[in-house]
PDB file of N, CA and C in Angstrom:
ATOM      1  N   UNK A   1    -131.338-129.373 124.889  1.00  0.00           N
ATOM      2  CA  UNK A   1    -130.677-130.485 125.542  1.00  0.00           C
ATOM      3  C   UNK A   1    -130.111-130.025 126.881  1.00  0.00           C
ATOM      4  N   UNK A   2    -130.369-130.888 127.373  1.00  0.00           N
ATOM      5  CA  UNK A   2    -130.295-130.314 129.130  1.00  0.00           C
ATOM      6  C   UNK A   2    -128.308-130.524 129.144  1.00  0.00           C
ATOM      7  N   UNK A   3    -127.471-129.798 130.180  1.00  0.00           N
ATOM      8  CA  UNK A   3    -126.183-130.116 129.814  1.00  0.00           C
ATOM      9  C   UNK A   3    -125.646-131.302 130.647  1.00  0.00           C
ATOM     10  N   UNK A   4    -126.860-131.844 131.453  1.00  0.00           N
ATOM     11  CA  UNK A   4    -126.018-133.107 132.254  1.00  0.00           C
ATOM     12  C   UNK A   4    -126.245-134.150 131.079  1.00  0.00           C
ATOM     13  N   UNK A   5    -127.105-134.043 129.678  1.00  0.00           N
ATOM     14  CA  UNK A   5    -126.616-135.227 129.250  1.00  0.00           C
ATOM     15  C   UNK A   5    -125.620-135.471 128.282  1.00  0.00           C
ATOM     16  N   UNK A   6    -125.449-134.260 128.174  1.00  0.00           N
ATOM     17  CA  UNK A   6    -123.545-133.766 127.720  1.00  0.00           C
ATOM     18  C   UNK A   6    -122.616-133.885 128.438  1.00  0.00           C
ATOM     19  N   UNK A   7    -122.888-133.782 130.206  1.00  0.00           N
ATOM     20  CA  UNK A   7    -121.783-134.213 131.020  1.00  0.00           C
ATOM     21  C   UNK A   7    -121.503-135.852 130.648  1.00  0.00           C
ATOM     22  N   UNK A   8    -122.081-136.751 131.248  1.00  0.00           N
ATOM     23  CA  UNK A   8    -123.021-138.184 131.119  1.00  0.00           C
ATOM     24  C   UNK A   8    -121.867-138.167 129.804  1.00  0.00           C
ATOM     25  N   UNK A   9    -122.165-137.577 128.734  1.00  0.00           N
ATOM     26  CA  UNK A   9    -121.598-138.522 127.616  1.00  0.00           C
ATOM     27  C   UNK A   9    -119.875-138.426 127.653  1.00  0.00           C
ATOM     28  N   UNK A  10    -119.871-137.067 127.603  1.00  0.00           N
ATOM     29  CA  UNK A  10    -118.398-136.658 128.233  1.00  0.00           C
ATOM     30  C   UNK A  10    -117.492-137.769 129.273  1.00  0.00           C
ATOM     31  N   UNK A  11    -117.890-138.022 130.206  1.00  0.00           N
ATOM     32  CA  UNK A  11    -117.396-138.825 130.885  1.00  0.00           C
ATOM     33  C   UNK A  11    -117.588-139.864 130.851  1.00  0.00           C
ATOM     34  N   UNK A  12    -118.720-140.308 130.508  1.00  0.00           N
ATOM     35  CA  UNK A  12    -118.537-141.759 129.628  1.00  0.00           C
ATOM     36  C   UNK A  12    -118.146-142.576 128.583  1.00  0.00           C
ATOM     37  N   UNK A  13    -118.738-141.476 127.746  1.00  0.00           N
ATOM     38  CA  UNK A  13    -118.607-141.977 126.140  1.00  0.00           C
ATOM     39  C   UNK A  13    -119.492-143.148 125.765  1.00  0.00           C
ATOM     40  N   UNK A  14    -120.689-143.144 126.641  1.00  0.00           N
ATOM     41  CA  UNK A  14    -122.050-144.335 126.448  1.00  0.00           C
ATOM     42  C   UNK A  14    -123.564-143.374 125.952  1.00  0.00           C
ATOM     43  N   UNK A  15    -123.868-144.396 125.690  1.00  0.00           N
ATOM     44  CA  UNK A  15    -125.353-143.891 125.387  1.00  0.00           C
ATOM     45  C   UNK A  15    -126.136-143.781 126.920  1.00  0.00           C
ATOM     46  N   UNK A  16    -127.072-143.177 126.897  1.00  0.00           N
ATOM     47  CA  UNK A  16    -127.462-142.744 128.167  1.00  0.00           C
ATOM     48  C   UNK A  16    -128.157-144.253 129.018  1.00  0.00           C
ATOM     49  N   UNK A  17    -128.613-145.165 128.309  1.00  0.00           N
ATOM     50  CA  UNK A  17    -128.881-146.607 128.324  1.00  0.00           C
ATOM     51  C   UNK A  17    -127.609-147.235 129.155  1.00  0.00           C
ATOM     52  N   UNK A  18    -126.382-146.709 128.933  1.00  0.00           N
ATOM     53  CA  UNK A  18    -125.115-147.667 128.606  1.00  0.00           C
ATOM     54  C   UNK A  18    -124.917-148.977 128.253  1.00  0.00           C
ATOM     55  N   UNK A  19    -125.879-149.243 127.048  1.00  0.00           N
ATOM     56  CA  UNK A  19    -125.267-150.230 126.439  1.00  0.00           C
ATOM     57  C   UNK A  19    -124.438-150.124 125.325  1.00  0.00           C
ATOM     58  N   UNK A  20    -124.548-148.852 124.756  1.00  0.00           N
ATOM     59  CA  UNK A  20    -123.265-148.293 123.521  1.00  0.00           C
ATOM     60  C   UNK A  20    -122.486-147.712 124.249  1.00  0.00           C
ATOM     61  N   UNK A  21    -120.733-148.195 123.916  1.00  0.00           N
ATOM     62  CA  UNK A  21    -120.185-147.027 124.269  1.00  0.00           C
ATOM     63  C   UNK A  21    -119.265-146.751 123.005  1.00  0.00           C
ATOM     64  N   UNK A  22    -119.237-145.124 122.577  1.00  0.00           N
ATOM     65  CA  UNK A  22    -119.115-144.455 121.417  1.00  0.00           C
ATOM     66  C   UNK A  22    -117.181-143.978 121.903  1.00  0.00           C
ATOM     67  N   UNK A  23    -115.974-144.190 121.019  1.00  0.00           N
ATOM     68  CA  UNK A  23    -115.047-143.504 121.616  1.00  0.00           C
ATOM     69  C   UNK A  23    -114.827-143.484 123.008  1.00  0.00           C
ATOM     70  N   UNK A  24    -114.568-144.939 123.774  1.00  0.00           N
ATOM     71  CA  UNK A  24    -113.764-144.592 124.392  1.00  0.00           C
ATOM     72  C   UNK A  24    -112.623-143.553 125.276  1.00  0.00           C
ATOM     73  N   UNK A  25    -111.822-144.040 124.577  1.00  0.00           N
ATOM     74  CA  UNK A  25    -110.596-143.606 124.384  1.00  0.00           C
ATOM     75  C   UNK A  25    -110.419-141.415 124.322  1.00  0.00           C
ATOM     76  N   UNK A  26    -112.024-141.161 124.347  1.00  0.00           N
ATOM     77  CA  UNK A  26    -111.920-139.729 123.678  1.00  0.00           C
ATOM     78  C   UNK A  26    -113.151-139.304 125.555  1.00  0.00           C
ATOM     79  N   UNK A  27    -112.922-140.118 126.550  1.00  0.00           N
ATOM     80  CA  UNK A  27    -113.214-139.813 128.207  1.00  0.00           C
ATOM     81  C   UNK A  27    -112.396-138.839 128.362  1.00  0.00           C
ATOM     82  N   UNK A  28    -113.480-137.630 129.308  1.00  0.00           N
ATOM     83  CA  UNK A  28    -112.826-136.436 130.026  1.00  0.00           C
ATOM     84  C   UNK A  28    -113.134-136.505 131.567  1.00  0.00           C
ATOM     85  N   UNK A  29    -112.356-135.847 132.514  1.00  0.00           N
ATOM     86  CA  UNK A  29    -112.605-136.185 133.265  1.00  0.00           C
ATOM     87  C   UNK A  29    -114.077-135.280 133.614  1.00  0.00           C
ATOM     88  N   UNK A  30    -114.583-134.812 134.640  1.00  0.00           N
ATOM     89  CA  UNK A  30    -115.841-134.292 135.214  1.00  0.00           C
ATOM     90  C   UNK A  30    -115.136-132.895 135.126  1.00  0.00           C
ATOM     91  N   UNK A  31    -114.342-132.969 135.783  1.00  0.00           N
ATOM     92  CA  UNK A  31    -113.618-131.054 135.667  1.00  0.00           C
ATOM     93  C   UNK A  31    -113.329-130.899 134.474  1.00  0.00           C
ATOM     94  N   UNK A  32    -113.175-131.425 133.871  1.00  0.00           N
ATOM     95  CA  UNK A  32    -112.768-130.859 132.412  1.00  0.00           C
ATOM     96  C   UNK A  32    -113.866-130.998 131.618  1.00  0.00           C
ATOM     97  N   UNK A  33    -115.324-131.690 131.921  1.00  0.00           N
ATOM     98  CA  UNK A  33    -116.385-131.301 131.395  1.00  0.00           C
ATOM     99  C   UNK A  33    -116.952-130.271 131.782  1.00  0.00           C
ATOM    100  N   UNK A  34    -116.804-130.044 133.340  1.00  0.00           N
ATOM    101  CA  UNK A  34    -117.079-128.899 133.451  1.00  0.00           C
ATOM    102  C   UNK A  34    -116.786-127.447 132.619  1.00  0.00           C
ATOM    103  N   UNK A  35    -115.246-127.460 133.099  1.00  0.00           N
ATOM    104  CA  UNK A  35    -114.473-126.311 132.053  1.00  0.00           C
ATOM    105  C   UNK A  35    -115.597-126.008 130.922  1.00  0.00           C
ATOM    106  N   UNK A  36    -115.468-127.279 130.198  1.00  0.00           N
ATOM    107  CA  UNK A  36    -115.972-127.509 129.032  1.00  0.00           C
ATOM    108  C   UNK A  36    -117.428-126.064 128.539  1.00  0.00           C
ATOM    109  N   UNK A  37    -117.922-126.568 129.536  1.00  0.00           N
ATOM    110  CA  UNK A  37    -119.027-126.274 129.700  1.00  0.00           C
ATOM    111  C   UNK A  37    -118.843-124.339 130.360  1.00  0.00           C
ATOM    112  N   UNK A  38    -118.303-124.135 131.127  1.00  0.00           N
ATOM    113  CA  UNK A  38    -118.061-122.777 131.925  1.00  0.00           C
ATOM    114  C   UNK A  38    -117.019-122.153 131.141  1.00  0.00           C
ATOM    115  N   UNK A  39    -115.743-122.175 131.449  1.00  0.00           N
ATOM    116  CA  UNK A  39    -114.834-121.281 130.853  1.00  0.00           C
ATOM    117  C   UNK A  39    -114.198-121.592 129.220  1.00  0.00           C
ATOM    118  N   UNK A  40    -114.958-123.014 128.572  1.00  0.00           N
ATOM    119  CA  UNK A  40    -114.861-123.092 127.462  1.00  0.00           C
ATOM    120  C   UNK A  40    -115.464-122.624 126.611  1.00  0.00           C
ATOM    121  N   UNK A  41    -117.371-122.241 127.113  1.00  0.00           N
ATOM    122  CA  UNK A  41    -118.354-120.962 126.499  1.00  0.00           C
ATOM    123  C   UNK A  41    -117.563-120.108 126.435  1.00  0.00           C
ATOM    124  N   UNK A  42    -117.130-119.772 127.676  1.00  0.00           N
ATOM    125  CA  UNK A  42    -117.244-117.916 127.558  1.00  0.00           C
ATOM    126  C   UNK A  42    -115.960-118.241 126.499  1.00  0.00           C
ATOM    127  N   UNK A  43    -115.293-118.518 126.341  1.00  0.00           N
ATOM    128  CA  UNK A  43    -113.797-118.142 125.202  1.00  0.00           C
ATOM    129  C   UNK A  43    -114.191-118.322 123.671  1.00  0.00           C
ATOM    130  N   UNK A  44    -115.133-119.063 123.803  1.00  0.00           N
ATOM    131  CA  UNK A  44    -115.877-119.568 122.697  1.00  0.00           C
ATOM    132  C   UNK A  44    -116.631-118.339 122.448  1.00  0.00           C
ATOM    133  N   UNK A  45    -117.320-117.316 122.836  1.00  0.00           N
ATOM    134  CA  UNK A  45    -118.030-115.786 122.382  1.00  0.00           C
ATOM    135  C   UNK A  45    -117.089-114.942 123.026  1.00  0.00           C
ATOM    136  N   UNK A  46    -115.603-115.549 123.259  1.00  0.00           N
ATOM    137  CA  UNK A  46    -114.725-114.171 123.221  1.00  0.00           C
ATOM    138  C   UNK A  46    -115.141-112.820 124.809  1.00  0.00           C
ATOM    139  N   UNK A  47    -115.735-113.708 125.748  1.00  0.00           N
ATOM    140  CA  UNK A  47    -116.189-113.339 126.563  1.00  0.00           C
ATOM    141  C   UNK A  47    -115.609-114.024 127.888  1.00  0.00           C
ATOM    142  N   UNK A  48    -114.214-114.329 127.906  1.00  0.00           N
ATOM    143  CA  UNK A  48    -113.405-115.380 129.200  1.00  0.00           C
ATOM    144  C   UNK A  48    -113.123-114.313 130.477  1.00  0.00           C
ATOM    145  N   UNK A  49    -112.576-112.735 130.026  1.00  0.00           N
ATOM    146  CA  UNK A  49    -112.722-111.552 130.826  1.00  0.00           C
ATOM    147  C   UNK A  49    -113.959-111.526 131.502  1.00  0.00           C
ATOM    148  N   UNK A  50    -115.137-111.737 131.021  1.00  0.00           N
ATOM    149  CA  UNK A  50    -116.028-111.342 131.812  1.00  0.00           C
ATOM    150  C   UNK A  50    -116.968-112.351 132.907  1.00  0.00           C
ATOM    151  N   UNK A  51    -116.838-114.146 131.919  1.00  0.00           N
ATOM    152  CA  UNK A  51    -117.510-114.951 132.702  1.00  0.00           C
ATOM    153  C   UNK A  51    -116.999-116.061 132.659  1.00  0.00           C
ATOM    154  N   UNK A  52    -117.363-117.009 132.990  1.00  0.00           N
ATOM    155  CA  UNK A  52    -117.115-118.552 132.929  1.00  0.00           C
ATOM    156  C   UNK A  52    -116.315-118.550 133.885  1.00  0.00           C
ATOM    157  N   UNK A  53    -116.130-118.085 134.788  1.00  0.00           N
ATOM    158  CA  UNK A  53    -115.514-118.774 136.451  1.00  0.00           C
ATOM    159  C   UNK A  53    -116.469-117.575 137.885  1.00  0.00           C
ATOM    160  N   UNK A  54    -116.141-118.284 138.455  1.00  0.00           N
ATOM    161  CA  UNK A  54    -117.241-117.300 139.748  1.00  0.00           C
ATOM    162  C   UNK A  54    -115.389-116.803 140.685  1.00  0.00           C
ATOM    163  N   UNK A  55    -115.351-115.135 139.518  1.00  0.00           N
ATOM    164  CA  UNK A  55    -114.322-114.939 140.727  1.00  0.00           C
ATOM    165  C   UNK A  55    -114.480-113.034 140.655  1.00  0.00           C
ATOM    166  N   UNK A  56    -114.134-112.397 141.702  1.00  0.00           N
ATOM    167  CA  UNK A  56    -114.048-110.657 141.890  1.00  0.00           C
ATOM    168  C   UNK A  56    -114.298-110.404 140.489  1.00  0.00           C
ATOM    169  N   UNK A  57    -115.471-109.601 139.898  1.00  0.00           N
ATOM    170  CA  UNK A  57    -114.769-108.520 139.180  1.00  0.00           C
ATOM    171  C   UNK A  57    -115.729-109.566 137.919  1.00  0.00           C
ATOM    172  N   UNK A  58    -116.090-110.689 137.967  1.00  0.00           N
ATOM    173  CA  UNK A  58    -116.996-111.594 136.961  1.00  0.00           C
ATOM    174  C   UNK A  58    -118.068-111.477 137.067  1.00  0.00           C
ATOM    175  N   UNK A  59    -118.997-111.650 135.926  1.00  0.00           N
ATOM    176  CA  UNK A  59    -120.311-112.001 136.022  1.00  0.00           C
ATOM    177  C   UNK A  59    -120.812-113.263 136.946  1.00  0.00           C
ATOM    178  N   UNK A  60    -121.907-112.900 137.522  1.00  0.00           N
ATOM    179  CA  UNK A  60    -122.023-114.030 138.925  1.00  0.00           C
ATOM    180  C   UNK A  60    -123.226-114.994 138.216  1.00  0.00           C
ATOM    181  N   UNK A  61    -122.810-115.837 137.487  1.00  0.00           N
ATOM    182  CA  UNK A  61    -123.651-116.928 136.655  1.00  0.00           C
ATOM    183  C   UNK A  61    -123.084-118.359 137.107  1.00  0.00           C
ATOM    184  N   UNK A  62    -124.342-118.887 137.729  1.00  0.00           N
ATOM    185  CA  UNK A  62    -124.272-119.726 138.312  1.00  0.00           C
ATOM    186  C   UNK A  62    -125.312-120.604 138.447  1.00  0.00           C
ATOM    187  N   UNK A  63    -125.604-121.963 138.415  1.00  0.00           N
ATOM    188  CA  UNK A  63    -126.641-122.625 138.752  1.00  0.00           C
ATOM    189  C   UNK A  63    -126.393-123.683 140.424  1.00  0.00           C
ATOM    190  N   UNK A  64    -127.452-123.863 140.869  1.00  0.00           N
ATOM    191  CA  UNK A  64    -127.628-124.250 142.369  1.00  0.00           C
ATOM    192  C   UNK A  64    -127.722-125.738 141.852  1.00  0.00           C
ATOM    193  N   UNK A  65    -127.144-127.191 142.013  1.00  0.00           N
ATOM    194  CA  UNK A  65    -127.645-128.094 141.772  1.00  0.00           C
ATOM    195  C   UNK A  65    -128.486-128.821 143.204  1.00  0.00           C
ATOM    196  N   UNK A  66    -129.064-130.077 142.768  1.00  0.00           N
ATOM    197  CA  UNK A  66    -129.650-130.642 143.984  1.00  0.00           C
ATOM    198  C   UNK A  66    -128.673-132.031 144.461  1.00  0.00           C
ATOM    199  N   UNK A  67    -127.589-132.003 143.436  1.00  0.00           N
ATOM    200  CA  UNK A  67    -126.162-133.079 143.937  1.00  0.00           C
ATOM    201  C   UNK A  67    -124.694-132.594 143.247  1.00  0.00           C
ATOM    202  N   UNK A  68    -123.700-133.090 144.100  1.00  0.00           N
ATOM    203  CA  UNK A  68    -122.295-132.464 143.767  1.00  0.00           C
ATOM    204  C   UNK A  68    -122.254-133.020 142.614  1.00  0.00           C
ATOM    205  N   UNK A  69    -122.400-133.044 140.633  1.00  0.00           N
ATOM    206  CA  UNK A  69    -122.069-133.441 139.876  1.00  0.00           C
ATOM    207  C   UNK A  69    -120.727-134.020 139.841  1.00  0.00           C
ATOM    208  N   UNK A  70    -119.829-133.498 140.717  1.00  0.00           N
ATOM    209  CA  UNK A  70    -118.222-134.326 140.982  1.00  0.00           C
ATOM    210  C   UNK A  70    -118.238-135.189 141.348  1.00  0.00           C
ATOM    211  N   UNK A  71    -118.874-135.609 142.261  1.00  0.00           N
ATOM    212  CA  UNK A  71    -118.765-136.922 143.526  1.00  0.00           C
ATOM    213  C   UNK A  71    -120.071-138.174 142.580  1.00  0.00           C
ATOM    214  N   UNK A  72    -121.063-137.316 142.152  1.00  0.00           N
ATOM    215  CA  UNK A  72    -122.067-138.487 141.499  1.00  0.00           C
ATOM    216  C   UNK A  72    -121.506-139.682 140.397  1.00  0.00           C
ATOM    217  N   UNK A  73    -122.404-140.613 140.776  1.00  0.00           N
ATOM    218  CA  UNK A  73    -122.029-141.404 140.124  1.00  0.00           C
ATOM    219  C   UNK A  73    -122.539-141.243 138.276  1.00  0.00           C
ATOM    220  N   UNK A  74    -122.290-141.657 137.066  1.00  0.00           N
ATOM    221  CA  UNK A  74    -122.410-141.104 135.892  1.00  0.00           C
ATOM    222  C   UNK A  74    -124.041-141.794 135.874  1.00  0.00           C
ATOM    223  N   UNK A  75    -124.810-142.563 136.322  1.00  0.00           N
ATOM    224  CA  UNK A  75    -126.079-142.483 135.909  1.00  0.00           C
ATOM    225  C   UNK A  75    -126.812-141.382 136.379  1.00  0.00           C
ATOM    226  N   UNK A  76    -126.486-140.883 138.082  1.00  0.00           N
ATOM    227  CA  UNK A  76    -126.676-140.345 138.789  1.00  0.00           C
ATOM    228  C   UNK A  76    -126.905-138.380 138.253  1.00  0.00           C
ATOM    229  N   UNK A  77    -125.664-138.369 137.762  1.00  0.00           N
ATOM    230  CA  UNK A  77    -126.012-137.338 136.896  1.00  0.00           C
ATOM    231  C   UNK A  77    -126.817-136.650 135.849  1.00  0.00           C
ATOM    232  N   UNK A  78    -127.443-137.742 135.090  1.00  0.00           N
ATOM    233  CA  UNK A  78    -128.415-138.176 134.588  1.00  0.00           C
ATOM    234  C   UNK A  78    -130.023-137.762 135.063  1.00  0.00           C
ATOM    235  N   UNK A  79    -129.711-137.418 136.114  1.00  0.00           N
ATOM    236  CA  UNK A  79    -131.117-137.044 136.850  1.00  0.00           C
ATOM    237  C   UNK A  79    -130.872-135.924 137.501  1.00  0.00           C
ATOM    238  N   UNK A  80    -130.093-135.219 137.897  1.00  0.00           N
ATOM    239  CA  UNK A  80    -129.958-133.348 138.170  1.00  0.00           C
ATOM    240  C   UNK A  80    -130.638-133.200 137.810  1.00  0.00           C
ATOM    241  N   UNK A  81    -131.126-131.972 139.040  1.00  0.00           N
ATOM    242  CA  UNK A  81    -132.188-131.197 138.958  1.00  0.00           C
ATOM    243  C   UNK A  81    -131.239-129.875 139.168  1.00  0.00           C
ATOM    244  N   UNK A  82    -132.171-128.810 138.537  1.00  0.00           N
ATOM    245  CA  UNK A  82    -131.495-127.471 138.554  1.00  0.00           C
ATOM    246  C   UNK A  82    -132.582-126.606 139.900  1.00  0.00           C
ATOM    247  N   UNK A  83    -131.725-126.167 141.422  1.00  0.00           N
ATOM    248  CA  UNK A  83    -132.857-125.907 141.607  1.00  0.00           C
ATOM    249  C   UNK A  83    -132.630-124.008 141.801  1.00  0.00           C
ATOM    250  N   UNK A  84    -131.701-123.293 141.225  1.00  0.00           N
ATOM    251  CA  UNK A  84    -131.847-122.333 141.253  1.00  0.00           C
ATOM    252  C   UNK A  84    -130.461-121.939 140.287  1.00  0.00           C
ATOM    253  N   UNK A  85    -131.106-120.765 139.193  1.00  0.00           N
ATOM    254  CA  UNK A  85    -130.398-119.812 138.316  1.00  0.00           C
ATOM    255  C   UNK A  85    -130.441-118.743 138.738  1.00  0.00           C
ATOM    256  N   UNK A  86    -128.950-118.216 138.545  1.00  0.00           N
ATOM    257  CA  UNK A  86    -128.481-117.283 138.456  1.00  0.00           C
ATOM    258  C   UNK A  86    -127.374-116.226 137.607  1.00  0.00           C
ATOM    259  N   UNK A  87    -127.680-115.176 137.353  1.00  0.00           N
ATOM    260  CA  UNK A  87    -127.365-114.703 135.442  1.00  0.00           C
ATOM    261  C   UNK A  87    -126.986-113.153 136.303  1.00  0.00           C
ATOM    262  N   UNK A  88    -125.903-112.855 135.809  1.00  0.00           N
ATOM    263  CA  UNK A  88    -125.518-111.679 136.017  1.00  0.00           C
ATOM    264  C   UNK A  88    -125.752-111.149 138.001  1.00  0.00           C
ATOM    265  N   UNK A  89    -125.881-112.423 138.514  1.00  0.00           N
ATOM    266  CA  UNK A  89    -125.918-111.846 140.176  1.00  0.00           C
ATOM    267  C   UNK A  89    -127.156-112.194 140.909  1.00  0.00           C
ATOM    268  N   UNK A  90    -128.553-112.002 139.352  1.00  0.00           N
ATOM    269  CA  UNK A  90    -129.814-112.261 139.840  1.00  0.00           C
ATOM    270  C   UNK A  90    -130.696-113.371 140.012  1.00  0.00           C
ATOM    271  N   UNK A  91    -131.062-113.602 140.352  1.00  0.00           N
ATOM    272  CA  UNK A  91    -131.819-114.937 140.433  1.00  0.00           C
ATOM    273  C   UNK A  91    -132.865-114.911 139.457  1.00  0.00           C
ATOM    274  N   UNK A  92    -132.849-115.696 137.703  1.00  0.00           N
ATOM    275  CA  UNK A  92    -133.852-116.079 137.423  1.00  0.00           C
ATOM    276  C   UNK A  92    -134.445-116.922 137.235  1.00  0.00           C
ATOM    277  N   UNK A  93    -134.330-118.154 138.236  1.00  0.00           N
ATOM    278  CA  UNK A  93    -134.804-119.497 138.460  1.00  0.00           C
ATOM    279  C   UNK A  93    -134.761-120.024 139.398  1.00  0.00           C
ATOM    280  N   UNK A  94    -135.865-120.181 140.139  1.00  0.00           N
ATOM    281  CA  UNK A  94    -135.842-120.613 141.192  1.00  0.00           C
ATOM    282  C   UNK A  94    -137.052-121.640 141.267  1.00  0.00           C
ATOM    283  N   UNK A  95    -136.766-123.661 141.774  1.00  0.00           N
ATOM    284  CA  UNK A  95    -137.308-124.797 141.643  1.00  0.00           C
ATOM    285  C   UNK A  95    -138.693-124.719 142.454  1.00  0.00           C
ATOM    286  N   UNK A  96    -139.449-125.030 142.344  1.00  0.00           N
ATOM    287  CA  UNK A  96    -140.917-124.791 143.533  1.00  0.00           C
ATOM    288  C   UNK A  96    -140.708-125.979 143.615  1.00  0.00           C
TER     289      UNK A  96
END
């Protein structure tokens, strides 16, 4: 499962359709899906020392998107593209 359609639900709480919406009331904002997603892994394998934020002294894991997931609108997100990975500093993905 790709994780924008875990963002998408996160901040919505709809089906990707949006004609269901599941819980309400249980909306995060985009940064806090993010988190979710970055520094809520790494604590989750006990690994918050080493990754889940891009700062001195961290593992440099990171993906390149092709739109600011912050600013998009929630269908919009829905369609990210990933156009470059990066894992420990190196690049192993890169979009042709």
């Amino acid at each position: 499962m790709t994780p924008f359609r875990g963002l998408y639900a996160a901040v919505t709480r709809k089906s990707e359709d949006g004609k269901q919406e599941f819980f309400p009331a249980q909306r995060i904002t985009m940064d806090q899906a993010i988190a979710a997603y970055t520094t809520g892994s790494a604590f989750a394998e006990f690994k918050e020392k080493e990754k889940g934020k891009l700062t001195p002294g961290m593992l440099a894991d990171f993906v390149v998107l092709d739109r600011d997931v912050t600013a998009a609108s929630p269908e919009k997100i829905l369609a990210t593209k990933v156009l470059r990975t990066v894992v420990s500093g190196k690049t192993v993905y890169e979009a042709k």
